[in-house]
C-alpha atoms as a PDB file:
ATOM      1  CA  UNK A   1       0.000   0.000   0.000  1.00  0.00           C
ATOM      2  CA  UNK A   2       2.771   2.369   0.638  1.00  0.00           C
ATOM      3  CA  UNK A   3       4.423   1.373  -2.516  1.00  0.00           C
ATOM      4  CA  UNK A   4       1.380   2.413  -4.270  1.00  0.00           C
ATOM      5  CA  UNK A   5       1.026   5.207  -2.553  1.00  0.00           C
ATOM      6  CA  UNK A   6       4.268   6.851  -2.803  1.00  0.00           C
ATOM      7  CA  UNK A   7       4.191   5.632  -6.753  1.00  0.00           C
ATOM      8  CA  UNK A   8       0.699   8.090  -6.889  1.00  0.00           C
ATOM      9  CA  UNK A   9       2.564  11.223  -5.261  1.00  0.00           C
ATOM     10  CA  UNK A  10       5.730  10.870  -7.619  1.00  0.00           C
ATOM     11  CA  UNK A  11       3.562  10.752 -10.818  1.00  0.00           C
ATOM     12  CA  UNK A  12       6.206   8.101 -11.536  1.00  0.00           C
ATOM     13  CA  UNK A  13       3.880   5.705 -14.368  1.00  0.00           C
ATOM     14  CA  UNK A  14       3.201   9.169 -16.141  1.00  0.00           C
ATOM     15  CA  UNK A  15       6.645   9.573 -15.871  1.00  0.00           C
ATOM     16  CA  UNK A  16       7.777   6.649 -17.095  1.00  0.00           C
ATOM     17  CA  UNK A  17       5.593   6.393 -19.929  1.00  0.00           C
ATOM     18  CA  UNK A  18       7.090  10.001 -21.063  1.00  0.00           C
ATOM     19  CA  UNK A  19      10.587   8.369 -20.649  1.00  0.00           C
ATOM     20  CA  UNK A  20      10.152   5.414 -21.983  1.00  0.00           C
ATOM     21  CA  UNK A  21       8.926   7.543 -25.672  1.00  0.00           C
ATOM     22  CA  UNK A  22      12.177   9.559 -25.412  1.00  0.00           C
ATOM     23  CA  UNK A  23      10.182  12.435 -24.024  1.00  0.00           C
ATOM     24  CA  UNK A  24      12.912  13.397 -20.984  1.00  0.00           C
ATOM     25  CA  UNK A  25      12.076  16.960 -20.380  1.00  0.00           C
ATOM     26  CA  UNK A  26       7.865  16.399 -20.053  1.00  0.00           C
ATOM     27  CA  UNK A  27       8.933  13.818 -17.924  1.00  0.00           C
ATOM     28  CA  UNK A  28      11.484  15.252 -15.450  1.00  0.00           C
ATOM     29  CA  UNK A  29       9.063  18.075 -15.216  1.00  0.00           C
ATOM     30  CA  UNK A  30       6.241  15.811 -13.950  1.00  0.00           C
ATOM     31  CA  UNK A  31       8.053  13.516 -11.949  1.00  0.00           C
ATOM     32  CA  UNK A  32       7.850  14.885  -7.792  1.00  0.00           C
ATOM     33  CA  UNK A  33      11.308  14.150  -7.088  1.00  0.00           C
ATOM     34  CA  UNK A  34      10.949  14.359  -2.894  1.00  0.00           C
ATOM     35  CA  UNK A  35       8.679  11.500  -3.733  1.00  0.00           C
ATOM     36  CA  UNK A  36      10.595   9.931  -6.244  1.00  0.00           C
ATOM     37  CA  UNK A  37      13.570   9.983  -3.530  1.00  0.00           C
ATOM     38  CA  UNK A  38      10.923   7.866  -1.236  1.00  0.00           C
ATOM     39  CA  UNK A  39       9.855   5.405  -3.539  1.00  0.00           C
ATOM     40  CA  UNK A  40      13.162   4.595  -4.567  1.00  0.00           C
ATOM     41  CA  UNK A  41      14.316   4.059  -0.650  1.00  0.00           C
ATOM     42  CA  UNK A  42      10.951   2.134   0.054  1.00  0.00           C
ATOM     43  CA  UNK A  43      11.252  -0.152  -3.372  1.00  0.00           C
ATOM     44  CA  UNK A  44      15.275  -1.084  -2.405  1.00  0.00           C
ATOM     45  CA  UNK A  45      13.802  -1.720   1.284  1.00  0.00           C
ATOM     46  CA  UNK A  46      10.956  -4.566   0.219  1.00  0.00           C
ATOM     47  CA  UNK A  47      13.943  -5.399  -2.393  1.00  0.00           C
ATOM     48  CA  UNK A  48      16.064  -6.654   0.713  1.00  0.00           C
ATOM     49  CA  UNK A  49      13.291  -8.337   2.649  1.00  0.00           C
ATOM     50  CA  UNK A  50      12.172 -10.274  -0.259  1.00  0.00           C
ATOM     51  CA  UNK A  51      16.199 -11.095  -0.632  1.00  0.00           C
ATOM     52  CA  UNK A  52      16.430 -12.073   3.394  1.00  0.00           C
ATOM     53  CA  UNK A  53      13.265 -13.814   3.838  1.00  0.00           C
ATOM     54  CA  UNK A  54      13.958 -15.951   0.856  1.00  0.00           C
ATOM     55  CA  UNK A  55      18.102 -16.634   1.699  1.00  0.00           C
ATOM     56  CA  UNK A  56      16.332 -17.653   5.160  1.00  0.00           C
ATOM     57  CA  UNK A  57      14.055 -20.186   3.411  1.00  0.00           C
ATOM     58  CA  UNK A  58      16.223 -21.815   1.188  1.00  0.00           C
ATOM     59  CA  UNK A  59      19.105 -21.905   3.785  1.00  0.00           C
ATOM     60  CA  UNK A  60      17.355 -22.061   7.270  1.00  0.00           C
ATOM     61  CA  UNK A  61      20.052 -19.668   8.332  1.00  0.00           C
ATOM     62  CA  UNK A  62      19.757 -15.881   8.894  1.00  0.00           C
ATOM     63  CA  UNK A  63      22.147 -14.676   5.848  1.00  0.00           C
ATOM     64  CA  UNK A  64      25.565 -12.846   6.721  1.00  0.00           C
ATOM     65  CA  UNK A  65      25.209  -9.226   7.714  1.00  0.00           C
ATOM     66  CA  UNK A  66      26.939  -7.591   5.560  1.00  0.00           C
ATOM     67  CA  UNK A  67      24.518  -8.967   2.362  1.00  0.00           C
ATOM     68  CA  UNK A  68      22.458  -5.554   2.686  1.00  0.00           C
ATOM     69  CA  UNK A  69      25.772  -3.037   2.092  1.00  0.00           C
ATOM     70  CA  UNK A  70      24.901  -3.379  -2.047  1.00  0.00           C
ATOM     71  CA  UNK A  71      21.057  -2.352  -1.087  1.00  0.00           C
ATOM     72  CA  UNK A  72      22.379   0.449   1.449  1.00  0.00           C
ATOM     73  CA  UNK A  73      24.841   2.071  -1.359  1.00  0.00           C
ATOM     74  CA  UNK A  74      21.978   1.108  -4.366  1.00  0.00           C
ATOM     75  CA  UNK A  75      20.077   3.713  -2.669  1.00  0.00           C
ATOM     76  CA  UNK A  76      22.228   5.963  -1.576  1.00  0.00           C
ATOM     77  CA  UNK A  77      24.221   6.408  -5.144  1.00  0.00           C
ATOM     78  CA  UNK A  78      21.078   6.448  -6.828  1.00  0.00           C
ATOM     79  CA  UNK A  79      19.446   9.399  -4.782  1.00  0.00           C
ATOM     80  CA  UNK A  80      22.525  11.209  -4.907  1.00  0.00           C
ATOM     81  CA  UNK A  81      22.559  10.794  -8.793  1.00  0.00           C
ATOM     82  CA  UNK A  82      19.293  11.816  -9.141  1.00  0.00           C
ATOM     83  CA  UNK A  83      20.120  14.897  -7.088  1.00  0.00           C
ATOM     84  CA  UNK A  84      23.000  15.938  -8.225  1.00  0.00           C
ATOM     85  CA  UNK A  85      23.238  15.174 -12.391  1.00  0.00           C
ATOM     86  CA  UNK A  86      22.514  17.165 -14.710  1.00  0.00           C
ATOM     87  CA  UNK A  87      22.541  14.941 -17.528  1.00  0.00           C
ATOM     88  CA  UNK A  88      19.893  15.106 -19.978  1.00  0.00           C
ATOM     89  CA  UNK A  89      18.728  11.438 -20.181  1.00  0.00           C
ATOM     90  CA  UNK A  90      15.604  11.455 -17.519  1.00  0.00           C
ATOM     91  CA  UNK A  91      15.532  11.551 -14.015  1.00  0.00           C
ATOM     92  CA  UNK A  92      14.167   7.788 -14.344  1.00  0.00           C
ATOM     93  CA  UNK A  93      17.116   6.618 -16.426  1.00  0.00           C
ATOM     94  CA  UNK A  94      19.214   8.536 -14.232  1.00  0.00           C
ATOM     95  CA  UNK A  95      18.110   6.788 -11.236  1.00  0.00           C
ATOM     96  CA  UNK A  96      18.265   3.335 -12.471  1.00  0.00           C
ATOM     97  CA  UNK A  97      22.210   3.856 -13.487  1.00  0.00           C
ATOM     98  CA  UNK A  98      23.347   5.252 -10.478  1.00  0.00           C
ATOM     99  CA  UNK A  99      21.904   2.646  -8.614  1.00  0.00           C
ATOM    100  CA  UNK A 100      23.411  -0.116 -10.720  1.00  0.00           C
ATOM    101  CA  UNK A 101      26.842   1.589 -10.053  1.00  0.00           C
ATOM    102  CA  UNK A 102      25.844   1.268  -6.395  1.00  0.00           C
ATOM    103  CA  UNK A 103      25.448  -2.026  -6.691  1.00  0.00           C
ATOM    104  CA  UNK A 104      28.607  -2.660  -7.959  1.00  0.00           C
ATOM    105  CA  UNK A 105      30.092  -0.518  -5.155  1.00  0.00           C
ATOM    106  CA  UNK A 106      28.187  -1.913  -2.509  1.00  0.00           C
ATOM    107  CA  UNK A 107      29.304  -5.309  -3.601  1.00  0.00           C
ATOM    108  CA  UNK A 108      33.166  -4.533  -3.845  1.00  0.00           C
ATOM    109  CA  UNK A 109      32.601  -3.161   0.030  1.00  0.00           C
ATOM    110  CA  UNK A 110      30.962  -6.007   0.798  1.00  0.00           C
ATOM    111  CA  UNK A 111      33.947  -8.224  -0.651  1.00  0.00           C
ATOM    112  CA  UNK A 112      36.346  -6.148   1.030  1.00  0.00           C
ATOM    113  CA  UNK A 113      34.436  -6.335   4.154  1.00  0.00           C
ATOM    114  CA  UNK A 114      34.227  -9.843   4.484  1.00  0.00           C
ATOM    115  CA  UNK A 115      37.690 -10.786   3.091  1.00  0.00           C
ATOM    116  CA  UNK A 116      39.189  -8.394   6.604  1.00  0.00           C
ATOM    117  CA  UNK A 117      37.117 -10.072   8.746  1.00  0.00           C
END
């Protein structure tokens, strides 16, 4: 419910549709990016539950601790990306890149993290 919620305050399917047709200026300018920001941080949150609850099902273990860095710095890189570019590809597209680079980032920490330990 929140998900849909915060997806309703961010105009983000209007959004998307104008990004998806190459439209990146109608669609930056209807996309609420303080709600944007949100749904981004709630969608990467339900992303890690999903990942936890299932690791605990298929492993009847509680997974290692540092498996939600790559989530943490997903978000993090991403909002910071869409805050601070100003590259002229869509807030959207934006959003998804920076988080895929925080991905990658979170999972070199988490490499790092684990091979010190």
């Amino acid at each position: 419910m929140i998900s849909i919620f915060l997806n309703m305050k961010a105009n983000l399917n209007e959004a998307l549709i104008y990004t998806f047709k190459g439209d990146f200026i109608n669609g930056d300018k209807i996309l609420n990016l303080a709600w944007g920001l949100s749904y981004m941080s709630w969608y990467y949150v339900a992303m890690f539950e999903a990942y936890y609850s299932a690791f605990e099902l298929a492993h009847s273990t509680k997974p290692f601790p540092f498996n939600m860095i790559p989530f943490a710095t997903a978000v993090m890189i991403g909002d910071l990306g869409l805050i601070m570019s100003n590259l002229n590809i869509g807030l959207i597209n934006i959003g998804l890149l920076f988080s895929i680079f925080g991905v990658l980032i979170g999972l070199f920490i988490r490499k790092i993290m684990i091979w010190f330990m």
